[in-house]
C-alpha atoms as a PDB file:
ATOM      1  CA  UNK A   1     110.011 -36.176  87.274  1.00  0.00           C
ATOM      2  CA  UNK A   2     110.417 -35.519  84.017  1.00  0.00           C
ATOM      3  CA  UNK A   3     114.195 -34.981  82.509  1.00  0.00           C
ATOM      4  CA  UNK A   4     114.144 -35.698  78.539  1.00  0.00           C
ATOM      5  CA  UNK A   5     115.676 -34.319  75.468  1.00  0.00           C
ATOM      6  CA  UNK A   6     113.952 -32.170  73.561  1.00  0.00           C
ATOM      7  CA  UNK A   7     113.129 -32.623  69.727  1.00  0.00           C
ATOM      8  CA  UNK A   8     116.008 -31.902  68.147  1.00  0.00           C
ATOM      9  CA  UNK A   9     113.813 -31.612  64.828  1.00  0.00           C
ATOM     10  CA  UNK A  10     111.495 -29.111  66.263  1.00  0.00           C
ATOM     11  CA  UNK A  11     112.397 -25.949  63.734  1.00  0.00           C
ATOM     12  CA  UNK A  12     111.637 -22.205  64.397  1.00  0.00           C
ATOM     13  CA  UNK A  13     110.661 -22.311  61.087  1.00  0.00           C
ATOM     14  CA  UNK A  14     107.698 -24.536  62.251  1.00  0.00           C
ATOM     15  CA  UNK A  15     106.916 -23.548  66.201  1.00  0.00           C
ATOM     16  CA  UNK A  16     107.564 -20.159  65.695  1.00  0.00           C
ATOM     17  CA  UNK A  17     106.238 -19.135  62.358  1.00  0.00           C
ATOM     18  CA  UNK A  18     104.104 -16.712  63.201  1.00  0.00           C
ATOM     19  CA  UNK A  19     106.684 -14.654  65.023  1.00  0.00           C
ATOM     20  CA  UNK A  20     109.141 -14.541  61.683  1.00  0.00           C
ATOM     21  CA  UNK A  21     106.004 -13.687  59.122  1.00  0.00           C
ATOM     22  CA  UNK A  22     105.194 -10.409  61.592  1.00  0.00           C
ATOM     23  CA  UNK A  23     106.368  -7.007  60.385  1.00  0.00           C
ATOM     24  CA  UNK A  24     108.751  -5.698  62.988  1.00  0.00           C
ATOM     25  CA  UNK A  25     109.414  -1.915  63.541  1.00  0.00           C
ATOM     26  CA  UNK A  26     113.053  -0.670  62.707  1.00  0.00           C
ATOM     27  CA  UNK A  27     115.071   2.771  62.339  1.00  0.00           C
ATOM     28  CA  UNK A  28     117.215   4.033  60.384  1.00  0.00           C
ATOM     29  CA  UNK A  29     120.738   4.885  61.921  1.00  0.00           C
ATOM     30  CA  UNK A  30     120.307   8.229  61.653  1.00  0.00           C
ATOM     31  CA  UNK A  31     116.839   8.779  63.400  1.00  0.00           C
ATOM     32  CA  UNK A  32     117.381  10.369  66.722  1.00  0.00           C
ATOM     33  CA  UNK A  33     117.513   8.838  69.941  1.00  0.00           C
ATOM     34  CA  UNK A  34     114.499  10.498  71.083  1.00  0.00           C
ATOM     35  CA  UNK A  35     112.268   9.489  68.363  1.00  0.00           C
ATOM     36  CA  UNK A  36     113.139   5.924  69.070  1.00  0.00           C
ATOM     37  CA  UNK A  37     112.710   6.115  72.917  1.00  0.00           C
ATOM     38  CA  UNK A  38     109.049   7.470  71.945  1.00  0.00           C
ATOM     39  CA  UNK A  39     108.386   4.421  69.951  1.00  0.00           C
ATOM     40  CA  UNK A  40     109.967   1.805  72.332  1.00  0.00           C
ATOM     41  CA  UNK A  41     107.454   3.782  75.159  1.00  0.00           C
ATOM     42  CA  UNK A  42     104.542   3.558  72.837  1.00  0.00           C
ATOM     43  CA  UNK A  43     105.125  -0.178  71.807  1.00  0.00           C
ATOM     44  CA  UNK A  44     106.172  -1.979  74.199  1.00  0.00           C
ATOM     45  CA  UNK A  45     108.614  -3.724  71.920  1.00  0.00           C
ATOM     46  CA  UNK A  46     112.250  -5.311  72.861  1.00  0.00           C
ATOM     47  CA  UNK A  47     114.310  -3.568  70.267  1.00  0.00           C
ATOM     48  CA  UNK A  48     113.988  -1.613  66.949  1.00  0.00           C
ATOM     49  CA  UNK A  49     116.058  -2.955  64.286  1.00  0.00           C
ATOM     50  CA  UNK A  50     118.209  -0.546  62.437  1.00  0.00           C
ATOM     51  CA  UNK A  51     118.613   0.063  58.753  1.00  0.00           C
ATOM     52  CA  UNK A  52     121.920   1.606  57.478  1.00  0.00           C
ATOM     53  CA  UNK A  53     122.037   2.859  54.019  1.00  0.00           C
ATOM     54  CA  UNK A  54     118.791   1.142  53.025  1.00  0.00           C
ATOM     55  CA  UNK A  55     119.816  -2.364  54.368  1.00  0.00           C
ATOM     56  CA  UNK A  56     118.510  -4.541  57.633  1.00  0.00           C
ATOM     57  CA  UNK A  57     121.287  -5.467  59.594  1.00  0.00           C
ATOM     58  CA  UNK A  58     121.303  -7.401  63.030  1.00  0.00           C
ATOM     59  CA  UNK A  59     122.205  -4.307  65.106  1.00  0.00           C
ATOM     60  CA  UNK A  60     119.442  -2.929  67.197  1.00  0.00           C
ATOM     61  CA  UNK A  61     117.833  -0.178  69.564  1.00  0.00           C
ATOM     62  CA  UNK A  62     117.306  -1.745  73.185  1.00  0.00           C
ATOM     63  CA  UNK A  63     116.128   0.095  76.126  1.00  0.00           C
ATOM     64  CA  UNK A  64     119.184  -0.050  78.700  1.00  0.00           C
ATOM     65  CA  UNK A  65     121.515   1.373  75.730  1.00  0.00           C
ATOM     66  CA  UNK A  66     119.833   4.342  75.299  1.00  0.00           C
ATOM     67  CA  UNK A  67     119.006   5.133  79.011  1.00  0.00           C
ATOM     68  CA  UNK A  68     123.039   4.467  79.704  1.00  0.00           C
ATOM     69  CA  UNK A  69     123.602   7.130  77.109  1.00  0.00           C
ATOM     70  CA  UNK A  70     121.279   9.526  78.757  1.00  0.00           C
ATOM     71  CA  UNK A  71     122.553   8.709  82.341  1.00  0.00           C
ATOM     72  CA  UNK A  72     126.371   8.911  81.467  1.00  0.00           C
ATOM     73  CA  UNK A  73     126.013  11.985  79.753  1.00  0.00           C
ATOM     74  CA  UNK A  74     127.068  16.010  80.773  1.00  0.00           C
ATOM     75  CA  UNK A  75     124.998  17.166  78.113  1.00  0.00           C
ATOM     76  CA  UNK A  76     121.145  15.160  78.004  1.00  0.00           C
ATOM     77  CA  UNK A  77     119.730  17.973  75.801  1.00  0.00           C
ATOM     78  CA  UNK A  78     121.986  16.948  73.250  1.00  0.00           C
ATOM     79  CA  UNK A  79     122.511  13.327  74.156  1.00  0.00           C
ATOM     80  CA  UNK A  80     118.817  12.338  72.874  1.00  0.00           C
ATOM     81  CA  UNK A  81     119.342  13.897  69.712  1.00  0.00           C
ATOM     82  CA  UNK A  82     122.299  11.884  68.580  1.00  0.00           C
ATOM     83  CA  UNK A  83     121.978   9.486  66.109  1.00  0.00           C
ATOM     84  CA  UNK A  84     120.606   5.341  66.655  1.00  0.00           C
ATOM     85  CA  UNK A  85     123.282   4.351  65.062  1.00  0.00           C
ATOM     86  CA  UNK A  86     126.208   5.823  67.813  1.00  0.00           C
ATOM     87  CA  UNK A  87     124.313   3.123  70.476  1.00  0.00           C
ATOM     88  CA  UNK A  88     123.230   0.199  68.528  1.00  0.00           C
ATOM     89  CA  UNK A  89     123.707  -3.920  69.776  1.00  0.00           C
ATOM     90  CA  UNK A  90     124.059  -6.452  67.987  1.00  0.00           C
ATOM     91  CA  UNK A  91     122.271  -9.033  68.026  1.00  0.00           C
ATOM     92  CA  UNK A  92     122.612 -12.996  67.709  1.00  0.00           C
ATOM     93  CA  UNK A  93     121.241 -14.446  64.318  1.00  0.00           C
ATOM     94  CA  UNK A  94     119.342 -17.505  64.018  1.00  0.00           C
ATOM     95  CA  UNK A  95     118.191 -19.004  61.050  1.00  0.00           C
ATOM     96  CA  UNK A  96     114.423 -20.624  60.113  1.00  0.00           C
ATOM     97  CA  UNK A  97     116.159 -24.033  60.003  1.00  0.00           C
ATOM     98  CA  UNK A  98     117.606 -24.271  62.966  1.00  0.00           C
ATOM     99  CA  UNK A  99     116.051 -25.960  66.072  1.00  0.00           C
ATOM    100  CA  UNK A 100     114.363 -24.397  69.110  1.00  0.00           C
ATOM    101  CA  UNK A 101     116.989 -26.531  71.411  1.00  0.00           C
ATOM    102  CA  UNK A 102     119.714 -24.121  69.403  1.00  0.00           C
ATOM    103  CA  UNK A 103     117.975 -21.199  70.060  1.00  0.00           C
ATOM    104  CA  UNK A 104     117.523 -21.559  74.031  1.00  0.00           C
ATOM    105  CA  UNK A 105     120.782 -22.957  74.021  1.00  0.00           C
ATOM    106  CA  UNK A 106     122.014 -19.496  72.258  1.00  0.00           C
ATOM    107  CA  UNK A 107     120.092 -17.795  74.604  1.00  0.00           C
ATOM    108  CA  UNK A 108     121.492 -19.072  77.724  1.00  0.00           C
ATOM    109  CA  UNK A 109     125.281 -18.966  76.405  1.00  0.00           C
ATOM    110  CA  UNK A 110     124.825 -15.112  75.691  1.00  0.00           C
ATOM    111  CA  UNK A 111     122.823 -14.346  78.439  1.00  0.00           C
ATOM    112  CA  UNK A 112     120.540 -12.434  76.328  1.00  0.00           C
ATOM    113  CA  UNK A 113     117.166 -13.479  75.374  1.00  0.00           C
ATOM    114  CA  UNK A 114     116.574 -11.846  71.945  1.00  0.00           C
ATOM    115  CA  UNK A 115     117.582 -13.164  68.228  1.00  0.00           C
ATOM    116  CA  UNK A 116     117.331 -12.122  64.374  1.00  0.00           C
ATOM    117  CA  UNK A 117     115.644 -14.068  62.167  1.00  0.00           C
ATOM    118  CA  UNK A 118     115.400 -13.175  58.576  1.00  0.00           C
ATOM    119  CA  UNK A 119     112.120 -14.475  56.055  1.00  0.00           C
ATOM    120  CA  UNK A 120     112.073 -12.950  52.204  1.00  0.00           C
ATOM    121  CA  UNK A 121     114.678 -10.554  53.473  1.00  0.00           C
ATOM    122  CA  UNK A 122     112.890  -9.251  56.680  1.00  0.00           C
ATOM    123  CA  UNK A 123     113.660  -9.105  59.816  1.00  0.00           C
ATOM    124  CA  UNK A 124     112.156 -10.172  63.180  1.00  0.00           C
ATOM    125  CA  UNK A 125     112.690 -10.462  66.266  1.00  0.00           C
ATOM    126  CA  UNK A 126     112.541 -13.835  68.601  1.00  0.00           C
ATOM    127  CA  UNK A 127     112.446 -13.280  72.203  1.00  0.00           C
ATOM    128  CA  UNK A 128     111.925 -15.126  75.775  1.00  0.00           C
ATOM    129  CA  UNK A 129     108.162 -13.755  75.455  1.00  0.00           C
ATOM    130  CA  UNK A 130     107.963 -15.577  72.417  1.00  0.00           C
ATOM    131  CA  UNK A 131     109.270 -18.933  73.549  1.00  0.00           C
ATOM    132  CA  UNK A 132     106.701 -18.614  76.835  1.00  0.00           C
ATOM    133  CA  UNK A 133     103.680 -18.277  74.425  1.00  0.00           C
ATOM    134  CA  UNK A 134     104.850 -21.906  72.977  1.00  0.00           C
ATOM    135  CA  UNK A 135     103.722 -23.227  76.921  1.00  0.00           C
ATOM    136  CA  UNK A 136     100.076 -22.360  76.253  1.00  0.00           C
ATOM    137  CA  UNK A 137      99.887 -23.873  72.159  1.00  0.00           C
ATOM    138  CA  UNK A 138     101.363 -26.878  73.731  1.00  0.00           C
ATOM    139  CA  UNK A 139     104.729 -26.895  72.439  1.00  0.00           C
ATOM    140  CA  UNK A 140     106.246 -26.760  75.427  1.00  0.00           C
ATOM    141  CA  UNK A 141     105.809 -28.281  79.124  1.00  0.00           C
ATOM    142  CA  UNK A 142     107.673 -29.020  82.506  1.00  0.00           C
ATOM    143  CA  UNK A 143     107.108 -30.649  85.610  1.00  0.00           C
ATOM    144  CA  UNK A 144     108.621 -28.074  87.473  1.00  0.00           C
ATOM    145  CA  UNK A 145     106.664 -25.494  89.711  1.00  0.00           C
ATOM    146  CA  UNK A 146     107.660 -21.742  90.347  1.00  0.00           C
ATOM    147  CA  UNK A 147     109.268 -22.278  93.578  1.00  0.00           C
ATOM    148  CA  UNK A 148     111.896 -24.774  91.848  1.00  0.00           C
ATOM    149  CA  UNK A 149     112.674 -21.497  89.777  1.00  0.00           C
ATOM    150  CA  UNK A 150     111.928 -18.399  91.194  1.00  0.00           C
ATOM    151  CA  UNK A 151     115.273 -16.151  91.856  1.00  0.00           C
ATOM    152  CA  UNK A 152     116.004 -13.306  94.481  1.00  0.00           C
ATOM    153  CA  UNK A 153     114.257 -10.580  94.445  1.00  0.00           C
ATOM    154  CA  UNK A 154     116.039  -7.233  95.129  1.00  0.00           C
ATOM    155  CA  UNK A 155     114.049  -4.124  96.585  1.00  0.00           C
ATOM    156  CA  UNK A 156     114.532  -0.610  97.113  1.00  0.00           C
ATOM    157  CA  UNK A 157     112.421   2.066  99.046  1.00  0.00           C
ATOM    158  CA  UNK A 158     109.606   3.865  97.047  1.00  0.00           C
ATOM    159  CA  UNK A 159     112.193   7.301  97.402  1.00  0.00           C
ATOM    160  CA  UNK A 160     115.325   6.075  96.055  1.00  0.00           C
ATOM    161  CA  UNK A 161     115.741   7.631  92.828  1.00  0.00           C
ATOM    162  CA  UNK A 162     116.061   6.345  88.964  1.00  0.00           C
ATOM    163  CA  UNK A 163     119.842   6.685  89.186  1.00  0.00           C
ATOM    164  CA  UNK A 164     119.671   4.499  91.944  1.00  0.00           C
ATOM    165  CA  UNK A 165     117.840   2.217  90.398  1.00  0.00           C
ATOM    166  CA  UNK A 166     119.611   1.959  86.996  1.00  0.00           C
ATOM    167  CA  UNK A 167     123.120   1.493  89.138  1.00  0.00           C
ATOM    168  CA  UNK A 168     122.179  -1.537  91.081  1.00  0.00           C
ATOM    169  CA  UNK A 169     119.840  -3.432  87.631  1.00  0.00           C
ATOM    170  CA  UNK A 170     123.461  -3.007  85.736  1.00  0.00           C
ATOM    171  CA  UNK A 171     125.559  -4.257  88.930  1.00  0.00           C
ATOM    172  CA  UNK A 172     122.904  -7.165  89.371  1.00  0.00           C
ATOM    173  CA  UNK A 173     122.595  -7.691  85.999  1.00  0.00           C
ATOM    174  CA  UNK A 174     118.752  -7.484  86.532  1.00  0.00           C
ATOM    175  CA  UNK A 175     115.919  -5.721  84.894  1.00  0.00           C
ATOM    176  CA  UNK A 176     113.704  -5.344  87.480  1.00  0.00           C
ATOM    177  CA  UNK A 177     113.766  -3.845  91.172  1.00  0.00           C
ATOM    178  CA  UNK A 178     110.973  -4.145  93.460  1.00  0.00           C
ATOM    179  CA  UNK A 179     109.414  -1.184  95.485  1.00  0.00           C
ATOM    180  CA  UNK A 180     110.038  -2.535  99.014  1.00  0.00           C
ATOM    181  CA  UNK A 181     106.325  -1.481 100.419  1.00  0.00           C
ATOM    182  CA  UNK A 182     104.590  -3.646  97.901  1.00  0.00           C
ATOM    183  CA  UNK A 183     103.945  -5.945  95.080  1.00  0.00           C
ATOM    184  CA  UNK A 184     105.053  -3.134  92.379  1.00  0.00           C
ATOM    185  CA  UNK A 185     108.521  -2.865  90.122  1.00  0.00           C
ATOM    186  CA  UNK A 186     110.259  -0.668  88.064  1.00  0.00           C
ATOM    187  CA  UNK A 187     112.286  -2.263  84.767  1.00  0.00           C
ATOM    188  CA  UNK A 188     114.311  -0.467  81.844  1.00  0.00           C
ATOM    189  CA  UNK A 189     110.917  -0.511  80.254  1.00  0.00           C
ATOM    190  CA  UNK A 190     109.315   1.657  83.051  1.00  0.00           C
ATOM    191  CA  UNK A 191     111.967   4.132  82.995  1.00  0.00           C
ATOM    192  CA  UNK A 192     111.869   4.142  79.203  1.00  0.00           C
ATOM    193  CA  UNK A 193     108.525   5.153  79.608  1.00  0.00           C
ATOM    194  CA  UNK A 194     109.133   7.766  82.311  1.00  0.00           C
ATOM    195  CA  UNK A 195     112.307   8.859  80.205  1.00  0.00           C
ATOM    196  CA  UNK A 196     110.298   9.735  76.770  1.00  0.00           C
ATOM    197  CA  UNK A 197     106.876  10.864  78.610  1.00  0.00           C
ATOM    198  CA  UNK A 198     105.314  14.277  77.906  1.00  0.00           C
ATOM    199  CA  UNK A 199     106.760  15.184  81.751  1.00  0.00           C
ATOM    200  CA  UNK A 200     109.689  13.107  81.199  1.00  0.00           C
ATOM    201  CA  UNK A 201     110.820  15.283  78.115  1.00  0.00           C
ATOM    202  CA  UNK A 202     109.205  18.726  79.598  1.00  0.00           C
ATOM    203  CA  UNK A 203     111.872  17.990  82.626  1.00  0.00           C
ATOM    204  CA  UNK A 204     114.601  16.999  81.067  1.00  0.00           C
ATOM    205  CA  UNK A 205     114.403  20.439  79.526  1.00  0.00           C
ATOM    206  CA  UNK A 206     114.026  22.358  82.525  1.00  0.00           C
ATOM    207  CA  UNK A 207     116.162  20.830  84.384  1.00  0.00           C
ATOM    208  CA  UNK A 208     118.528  18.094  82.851  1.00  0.00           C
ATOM    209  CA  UNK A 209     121.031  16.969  85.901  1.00  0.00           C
ATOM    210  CA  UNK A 210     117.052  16.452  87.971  1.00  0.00           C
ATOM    211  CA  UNK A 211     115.970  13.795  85.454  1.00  0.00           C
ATOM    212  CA  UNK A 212     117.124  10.678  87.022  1.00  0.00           C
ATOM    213  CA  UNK A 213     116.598  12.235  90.288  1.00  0.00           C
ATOM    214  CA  UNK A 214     112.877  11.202  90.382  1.00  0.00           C
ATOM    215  CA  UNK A 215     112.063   8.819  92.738  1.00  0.00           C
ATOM    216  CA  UNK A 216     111.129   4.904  91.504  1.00  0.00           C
ATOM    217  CA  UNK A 217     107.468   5.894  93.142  1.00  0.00           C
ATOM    218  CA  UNK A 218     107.022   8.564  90.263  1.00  0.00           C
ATOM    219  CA  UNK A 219     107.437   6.551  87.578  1.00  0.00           C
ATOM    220  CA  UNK A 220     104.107   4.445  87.309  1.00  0.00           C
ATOM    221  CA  UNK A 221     105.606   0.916  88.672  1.00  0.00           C
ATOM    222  CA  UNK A 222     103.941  -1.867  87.236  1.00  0.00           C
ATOM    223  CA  UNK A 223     102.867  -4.361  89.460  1.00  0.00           C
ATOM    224  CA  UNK A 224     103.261  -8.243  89.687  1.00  0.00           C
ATOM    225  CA  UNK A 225     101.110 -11.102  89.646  1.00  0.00           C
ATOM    226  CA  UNK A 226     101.441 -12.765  93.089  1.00  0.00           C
ATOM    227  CA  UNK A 227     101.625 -16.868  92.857  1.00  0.00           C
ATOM    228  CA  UNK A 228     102.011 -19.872  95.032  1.00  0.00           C
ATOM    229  CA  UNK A 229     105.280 -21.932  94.740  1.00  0.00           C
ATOM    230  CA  UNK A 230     102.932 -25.149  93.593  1.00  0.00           C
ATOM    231  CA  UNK A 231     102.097 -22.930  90.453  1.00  0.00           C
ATOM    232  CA  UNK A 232     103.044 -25.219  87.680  1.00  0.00           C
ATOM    233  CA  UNK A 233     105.400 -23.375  84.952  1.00  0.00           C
ATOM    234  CA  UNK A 234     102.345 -24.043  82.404  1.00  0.00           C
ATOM    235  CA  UNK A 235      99.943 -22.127  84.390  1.00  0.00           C
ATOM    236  CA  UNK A 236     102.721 -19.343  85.541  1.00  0.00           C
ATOM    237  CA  UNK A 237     103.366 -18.585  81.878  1.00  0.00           C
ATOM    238  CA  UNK A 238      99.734 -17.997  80.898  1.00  0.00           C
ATOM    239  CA  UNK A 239      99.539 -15.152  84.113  1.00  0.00           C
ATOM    240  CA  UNK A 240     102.454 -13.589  82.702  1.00  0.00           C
ATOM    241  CA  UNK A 241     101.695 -10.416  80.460  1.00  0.00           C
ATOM    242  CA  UNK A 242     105.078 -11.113  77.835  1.00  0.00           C
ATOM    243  CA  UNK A 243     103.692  -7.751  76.113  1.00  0.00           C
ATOM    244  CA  UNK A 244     104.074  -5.601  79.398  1.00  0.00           C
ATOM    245  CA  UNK A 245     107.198  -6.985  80.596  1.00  0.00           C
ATOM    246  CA  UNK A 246     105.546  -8.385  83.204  1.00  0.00           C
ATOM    247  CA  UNK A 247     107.344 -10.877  85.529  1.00  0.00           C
ATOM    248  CA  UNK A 248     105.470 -12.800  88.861  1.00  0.00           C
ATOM    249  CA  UNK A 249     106.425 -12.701  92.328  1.00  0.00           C
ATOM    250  CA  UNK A 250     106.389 -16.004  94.670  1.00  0.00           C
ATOM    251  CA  UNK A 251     107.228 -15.583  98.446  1.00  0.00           C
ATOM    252  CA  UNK A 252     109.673 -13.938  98.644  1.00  0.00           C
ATOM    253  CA  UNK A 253     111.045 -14.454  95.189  1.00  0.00           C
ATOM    254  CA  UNK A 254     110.524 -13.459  91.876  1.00  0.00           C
ATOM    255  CA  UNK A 255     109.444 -15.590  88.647  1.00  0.00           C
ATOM    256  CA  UNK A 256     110.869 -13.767  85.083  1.00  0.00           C
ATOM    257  CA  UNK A 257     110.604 -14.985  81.840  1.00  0.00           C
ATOM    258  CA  UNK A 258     114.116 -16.150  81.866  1.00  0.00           C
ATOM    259  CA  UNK A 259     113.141 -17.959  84.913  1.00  0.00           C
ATOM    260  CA  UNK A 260     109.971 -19.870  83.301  1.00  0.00           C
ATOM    261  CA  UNK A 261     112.082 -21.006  80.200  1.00  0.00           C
ATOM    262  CA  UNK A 262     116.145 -20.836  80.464  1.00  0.00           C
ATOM    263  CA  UNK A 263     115.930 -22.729  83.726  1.00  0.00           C
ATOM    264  CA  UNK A 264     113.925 -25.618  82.627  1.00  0.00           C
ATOM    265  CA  UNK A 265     115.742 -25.962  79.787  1.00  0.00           C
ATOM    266  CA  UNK A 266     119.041 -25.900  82.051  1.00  0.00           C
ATOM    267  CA  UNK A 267     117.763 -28.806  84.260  1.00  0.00           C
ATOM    268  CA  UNK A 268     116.729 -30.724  81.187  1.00  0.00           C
ATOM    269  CA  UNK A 269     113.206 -30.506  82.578  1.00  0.00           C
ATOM    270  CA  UNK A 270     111.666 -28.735  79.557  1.00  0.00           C
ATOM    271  CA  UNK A 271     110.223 -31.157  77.138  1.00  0.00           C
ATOM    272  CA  UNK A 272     108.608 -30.190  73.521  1.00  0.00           C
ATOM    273  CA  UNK A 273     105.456 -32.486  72.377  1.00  0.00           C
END
């Protein structure tokens, strides 16, 4: 079993330099809401950082923000053109000194796995997707398999609708929900997606009050890799697509990114080489 420390000297200016040199998309308070839920749907990114009078700052765009605008409002039409800066997070900041043990420990305090880091001015973006890629360069590494971390998975029926959906991933605090006739999910990026589609937009203009009446089943679930609880947390993190959103299902149970790195960490079974 291993249960060590982790390198207290092991920088993000060092393991994760590659993440704070790459440009990272941002808006400027004022761009509409629905221009920036095109651009999270396109990119696949966490968060847009947004620029007020000219200037980063650590506030950004995230995906259940703007889709708790759109659900909790009378008026959608309007509601996606109101301006970035009216739903904005902030986000924690991190500098390229500090030490990856910081950073996860940051992570699991907030319960949020995102942080700004600045380089020359810039921003970027550090996230749990980031931290798994540091499993495959070696970084990283555990003894533990998926079934020592692998959390509850929650399911609807393929008919209950996005409304539904969204209610129970904010009760649960969860981003994903799991069609109960298969191996597919649904996640704030999904319904980002569905939200800011060509039929997405098209029926939120016909019909406003219908738009998170679709059913979970409409909305192009994604679908999860299935693995064995033996999987080492090595191997799990190279099947996971951190791009996508993708998570892993085990048994009965579901593996996350949170799940591959914050829990390790939290049982002192994640070890840096």
């Amino acid at each position: 079993m291993v249960k060590a420390v982790m390198d207290s000297e092991l920088k993000l200016g060092e393991c994760l330099a590659d993440v704070i040199k790459r440009p990272f998309p941002g808006v400027m308070a004022e761009t509409p809401i629905v221009v920036a839920g095109g651009f999270l749907r396109c990119h696949n990114v966490d968060a847009l950082f947004v620029l007020r009078r000219g200037t980063w700052t650590n506030e950004g765009i995230f995906g259940f923000p703007v889709i708790s605008e759109l659900m909790n409002t009378n008026d959608y039409n309007s509601s996606i053109w109101k301006e970035c800066g009216s739903i904005s997070t902030a986000i924690p900041h991190v500098s390229v000194g500090q030490n990856l043990v910081g950073l996860l420990a940051l992570f699991e305090q907030r319960r949020f796995g995102n942080a700004s880091i600045y380089l020359d001015g810039q921003p970027a973006l550090i996230s749990l997707s980031d931290i798994i890629r540091l499993y495959s360069a070696g970084t990283l590494d555990t003894d533990l398999k998926c079934a020592d971390v692998m959390s509850k998975m929650f399911s609807l029926p393929p008919d209950a609708t996005i409304g539904e959906a969204l209610k129970e991933m904010v009760k649960r605090r969860i981003r994903r929900i799991f069609l109960e006739d298969g191996n597919t999910f649904i996640s704030d990026r999904t319904v980002i997606r569905y939200l800011f589609s060509p039929e997405g937009l098209h029926l939120s203009r016909e019909s406003p009050s219908r738009t998170f009446e679709a059913k979970i089943s409409e909305t192009d679930p994604e679908h999860a890799t299935a693995v064995d609880g033996n999987t080492g947390i090595r191997e799990a993190a190279g099947l996971v697509d951190v791009a996508a959103g993708s998570c892993l299902t085990c048994g009965g149970g579901v593996v996350t990114p949170w799940d591959l790195v914050i829990k390790p960490f939290q049982k002192q079974r994640l070890v840096s080489r």
